[in-house]
Protein backbone atom coordinates (compact mmCIF):
# COMPACT_ATOMS: atom_id res chain seq x y z
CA UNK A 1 11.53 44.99 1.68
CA UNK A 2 12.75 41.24 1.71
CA UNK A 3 12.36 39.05 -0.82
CA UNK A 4 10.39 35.51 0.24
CA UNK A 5 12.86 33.03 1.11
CA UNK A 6 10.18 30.36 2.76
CA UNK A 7 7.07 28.20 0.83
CA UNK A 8 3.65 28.27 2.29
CA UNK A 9 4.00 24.84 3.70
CA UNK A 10 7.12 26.14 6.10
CA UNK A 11 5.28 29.54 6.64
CA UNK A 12 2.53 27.60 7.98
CA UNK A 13 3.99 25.06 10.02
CA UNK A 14 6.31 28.14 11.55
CA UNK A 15 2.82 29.97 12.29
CA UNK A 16 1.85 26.75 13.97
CA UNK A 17 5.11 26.05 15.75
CA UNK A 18 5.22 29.22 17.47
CA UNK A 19 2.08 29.40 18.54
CA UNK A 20 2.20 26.20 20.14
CA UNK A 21 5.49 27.43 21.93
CA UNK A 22 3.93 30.94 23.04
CA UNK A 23 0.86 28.90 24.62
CA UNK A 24 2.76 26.61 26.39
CA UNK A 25 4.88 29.27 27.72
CA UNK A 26 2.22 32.01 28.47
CA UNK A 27 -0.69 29.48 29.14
CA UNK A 28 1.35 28.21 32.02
CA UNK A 29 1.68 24.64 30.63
CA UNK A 30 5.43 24.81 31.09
CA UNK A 31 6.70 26.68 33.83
CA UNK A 32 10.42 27.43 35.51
CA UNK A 33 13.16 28.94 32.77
CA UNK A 34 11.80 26.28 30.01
CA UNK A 35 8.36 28.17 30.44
CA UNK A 36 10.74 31.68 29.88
CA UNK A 37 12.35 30.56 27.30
CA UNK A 38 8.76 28.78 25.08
CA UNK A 39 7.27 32.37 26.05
CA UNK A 40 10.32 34.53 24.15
CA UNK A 41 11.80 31.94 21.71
CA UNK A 42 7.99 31.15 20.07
CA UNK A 43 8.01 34.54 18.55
CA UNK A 44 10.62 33.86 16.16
CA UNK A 45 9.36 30.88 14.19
CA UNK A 46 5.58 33.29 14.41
CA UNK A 47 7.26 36.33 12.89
CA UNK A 48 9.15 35.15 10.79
CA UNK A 49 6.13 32.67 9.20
CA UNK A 50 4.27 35.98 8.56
CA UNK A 51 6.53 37.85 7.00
CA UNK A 52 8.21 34.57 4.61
CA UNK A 53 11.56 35.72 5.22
CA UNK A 54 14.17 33.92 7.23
CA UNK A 55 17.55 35.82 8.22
CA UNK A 56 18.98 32.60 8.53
CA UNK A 57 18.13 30.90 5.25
CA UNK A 58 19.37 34.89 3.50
CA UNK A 59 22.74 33.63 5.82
CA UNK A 60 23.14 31.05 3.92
CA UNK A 61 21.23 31.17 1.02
CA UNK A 62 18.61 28.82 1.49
CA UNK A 63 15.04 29.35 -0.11
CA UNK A 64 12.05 26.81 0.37
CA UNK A 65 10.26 28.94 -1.75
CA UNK A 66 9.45 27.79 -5.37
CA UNK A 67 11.16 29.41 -8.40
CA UNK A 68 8.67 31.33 -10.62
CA UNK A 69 8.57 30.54 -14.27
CA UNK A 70 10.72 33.45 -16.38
CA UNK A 71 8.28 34.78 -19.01
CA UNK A 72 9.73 36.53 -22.22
């Protein structure tokens, strides 16, 4: 559907990232509207880890990924 605009290493340390920020914010570690916002926000950096695409980096036309070698 999308083509893979992030490498492993920032797929993983999105996974991480928004896990941390959806257990802080669920698990009650942060509360008040910063607790809200950890509990909403941490889903991006999750989803978008699992799938490898970024709608941001297609804005602009970054890519972390690695180029694959052309065979003839």
């Amino acid at each position: 559907m999308f083509k893979t605009n992030e490498s492993g290493l920032d797929r993983g340390i999105r996974i991480v990232l928004g896990l941390v920020m959806l257990v802080l914010g669920w698990g009650g570690f942060v509360g008040g509207w910063a607790g809200v916002l950890l509990q909403w926000v941490g889903f991006i950096p999750l989803i978008t880890g699992i799938i490898g695409w970024c709608p941001l980096y297609s804005l602009f036309h970054i890519s972390t990924c690695p180029v694959k070698a052309q065979t003839r």
